[in-house]
C-alpha atoms as a PDB file:
ATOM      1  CA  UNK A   1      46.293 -17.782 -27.621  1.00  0.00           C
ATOM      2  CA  UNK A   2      49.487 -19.201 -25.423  1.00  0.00           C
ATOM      3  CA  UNK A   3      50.713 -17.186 -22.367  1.00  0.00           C
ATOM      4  CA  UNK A   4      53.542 -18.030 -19.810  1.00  0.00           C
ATOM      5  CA  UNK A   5      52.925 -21.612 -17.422  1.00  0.00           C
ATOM      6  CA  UNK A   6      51.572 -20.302 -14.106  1.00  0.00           C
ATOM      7  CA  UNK A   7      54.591 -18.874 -11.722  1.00  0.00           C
ATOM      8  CA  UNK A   8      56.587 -18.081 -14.687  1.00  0.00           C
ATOM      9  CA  UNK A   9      58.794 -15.155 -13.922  1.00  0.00           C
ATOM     10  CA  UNK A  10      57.844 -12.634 -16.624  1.00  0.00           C
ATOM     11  CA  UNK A  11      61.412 -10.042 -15.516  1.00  0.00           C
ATOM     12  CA  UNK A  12      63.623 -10.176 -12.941  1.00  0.00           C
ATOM     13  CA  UNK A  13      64.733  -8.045 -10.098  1.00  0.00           C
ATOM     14  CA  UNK A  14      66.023  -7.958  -6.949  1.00  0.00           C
ATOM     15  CA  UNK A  15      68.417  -6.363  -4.091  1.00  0.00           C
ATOM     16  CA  UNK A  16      71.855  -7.256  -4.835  1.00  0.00           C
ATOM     17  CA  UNK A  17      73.604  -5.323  -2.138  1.00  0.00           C
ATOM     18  CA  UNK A  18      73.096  -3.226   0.824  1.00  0.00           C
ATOM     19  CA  UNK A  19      76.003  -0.994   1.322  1.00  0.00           C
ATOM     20  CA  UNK A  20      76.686   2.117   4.336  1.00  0.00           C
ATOM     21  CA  UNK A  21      74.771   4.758   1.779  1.00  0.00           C
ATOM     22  CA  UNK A  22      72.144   2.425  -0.276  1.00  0.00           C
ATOM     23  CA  UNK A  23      71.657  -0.636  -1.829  1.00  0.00           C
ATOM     24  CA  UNK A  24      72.021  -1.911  -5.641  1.00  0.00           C
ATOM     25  CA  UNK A  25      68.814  -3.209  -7.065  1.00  0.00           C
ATOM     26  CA  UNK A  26      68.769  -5.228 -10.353  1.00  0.00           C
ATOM     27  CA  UNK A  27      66.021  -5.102 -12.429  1.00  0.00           C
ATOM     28  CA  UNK A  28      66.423  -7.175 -15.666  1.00  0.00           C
ATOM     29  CA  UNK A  29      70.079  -7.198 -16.986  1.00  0.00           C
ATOM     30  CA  UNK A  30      70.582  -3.559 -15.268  1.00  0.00           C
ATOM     31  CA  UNK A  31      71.434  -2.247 -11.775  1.00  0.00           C
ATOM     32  CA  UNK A  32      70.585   0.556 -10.204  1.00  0.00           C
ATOM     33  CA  UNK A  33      72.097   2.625  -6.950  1.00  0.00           C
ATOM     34  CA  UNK A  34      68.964   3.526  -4.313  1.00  0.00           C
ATOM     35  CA  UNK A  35      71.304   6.245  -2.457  1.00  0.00           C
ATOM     36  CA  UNK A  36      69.458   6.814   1.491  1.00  0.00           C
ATOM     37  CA  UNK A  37      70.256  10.503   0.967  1.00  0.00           C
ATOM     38  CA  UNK A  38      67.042  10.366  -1.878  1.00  0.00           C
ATOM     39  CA  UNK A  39      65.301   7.531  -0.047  1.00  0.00           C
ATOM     40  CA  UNK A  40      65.107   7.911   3.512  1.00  0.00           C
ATOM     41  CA  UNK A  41      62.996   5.402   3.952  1.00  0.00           C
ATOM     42  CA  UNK A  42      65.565   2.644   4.019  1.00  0.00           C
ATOM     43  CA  UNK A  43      67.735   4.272   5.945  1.00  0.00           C
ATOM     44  CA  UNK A  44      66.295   2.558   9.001  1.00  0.00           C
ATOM     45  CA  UNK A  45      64.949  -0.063   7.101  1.00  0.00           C
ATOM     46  CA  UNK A  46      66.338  -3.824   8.254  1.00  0.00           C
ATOM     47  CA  UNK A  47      68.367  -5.878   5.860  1.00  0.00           C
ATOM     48  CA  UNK A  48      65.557  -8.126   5.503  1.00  0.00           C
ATOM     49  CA  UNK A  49      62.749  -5.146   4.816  1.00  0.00           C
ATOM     50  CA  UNK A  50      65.093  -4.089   2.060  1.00  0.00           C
ATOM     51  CA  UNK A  51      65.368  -7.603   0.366  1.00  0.00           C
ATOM     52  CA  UNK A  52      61.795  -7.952   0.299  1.00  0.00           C
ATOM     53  CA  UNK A  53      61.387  -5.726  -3.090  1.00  0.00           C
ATOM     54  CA  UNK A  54      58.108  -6.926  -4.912  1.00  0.00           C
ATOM     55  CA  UNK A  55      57.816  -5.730  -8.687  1.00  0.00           C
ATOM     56  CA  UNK A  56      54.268  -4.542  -8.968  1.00  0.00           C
ATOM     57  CA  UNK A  57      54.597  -3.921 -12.459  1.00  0.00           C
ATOM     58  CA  UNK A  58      57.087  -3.330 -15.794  1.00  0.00           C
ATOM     59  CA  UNK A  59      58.431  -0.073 -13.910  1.00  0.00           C
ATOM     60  CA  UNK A  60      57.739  -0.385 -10.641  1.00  0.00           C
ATOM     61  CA  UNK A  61      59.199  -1.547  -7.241  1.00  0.00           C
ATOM     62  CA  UNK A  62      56.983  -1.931  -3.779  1.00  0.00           C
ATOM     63  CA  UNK A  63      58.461  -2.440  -0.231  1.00  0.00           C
ATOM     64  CA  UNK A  64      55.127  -4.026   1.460  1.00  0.00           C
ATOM     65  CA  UNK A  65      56.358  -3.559   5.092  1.00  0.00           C
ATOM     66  CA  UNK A  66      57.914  -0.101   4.488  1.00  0.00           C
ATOM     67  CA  UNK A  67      54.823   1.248   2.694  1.00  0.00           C
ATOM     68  CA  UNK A  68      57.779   2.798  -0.446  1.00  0.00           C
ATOM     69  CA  UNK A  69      57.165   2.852  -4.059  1.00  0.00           C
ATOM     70  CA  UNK A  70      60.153   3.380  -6.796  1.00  0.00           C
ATOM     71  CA  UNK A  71      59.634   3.741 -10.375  1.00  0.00           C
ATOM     72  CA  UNK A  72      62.387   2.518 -12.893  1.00  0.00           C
ATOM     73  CA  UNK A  73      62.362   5.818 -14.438  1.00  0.00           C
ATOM     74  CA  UNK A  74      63.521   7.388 -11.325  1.00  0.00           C
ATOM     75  CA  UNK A  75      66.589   5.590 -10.982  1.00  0.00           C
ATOM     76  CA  UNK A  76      67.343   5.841 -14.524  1.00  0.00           C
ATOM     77  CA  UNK A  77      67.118   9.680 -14.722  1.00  0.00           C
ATOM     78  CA  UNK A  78      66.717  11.076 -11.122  1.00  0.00           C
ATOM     79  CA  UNK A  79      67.424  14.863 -12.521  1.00  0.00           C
ATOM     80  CA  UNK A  80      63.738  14.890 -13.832  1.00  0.00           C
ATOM     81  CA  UNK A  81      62.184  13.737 -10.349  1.00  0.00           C
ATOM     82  CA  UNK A  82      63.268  15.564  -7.705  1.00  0.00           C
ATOM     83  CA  UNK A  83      62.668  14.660  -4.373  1.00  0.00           C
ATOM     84  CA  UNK A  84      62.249  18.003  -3.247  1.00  0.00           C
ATOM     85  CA  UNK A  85      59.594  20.431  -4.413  1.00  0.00           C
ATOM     86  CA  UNK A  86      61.254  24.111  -5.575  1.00  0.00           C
END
């Protein structure tokens, strides 16, 4: 059995752009808008607590020193996860 060398990046992401209402993250060979209307988290967030995206997993994206979790699939179809309960 053969798996990747040791620090072999397995997919990549990362925070292409911060912008006045959110920031662009890319995660494989897509990007995706993080509006801080829906995540107000980063709204006070410093440029460098934003850039410092870990991928935990296939889907998901952790902000260590802001204590925020996104999944993929909530950027990719935010009309089934609402933010706000009914």
């Amino acid at each position: 059995m053969s798996s990747s060398p040791p620090g072999a990046a397995i997919s990549h992401s990362e925070v292409t752009n911060i912008t006045a209402h959110g920031f662009w993250l890319l995660a494989d060979d897509r990007e995706y808008f993080v509006p801080f209307s829906d995540y107000p988290v980063f709204q006070n967030a410093t440029v460098a607590q934003i850039y410092a995206v870990r991928r935990i997993g296939p889907t998901q994206f952790h902000w260590p020193q802001l204590d925020a979790d996104i999944e993929l699939e909530a950027l990719e179809r935010p009309e089934a996860y609402p933010l706000k309960f009914q």
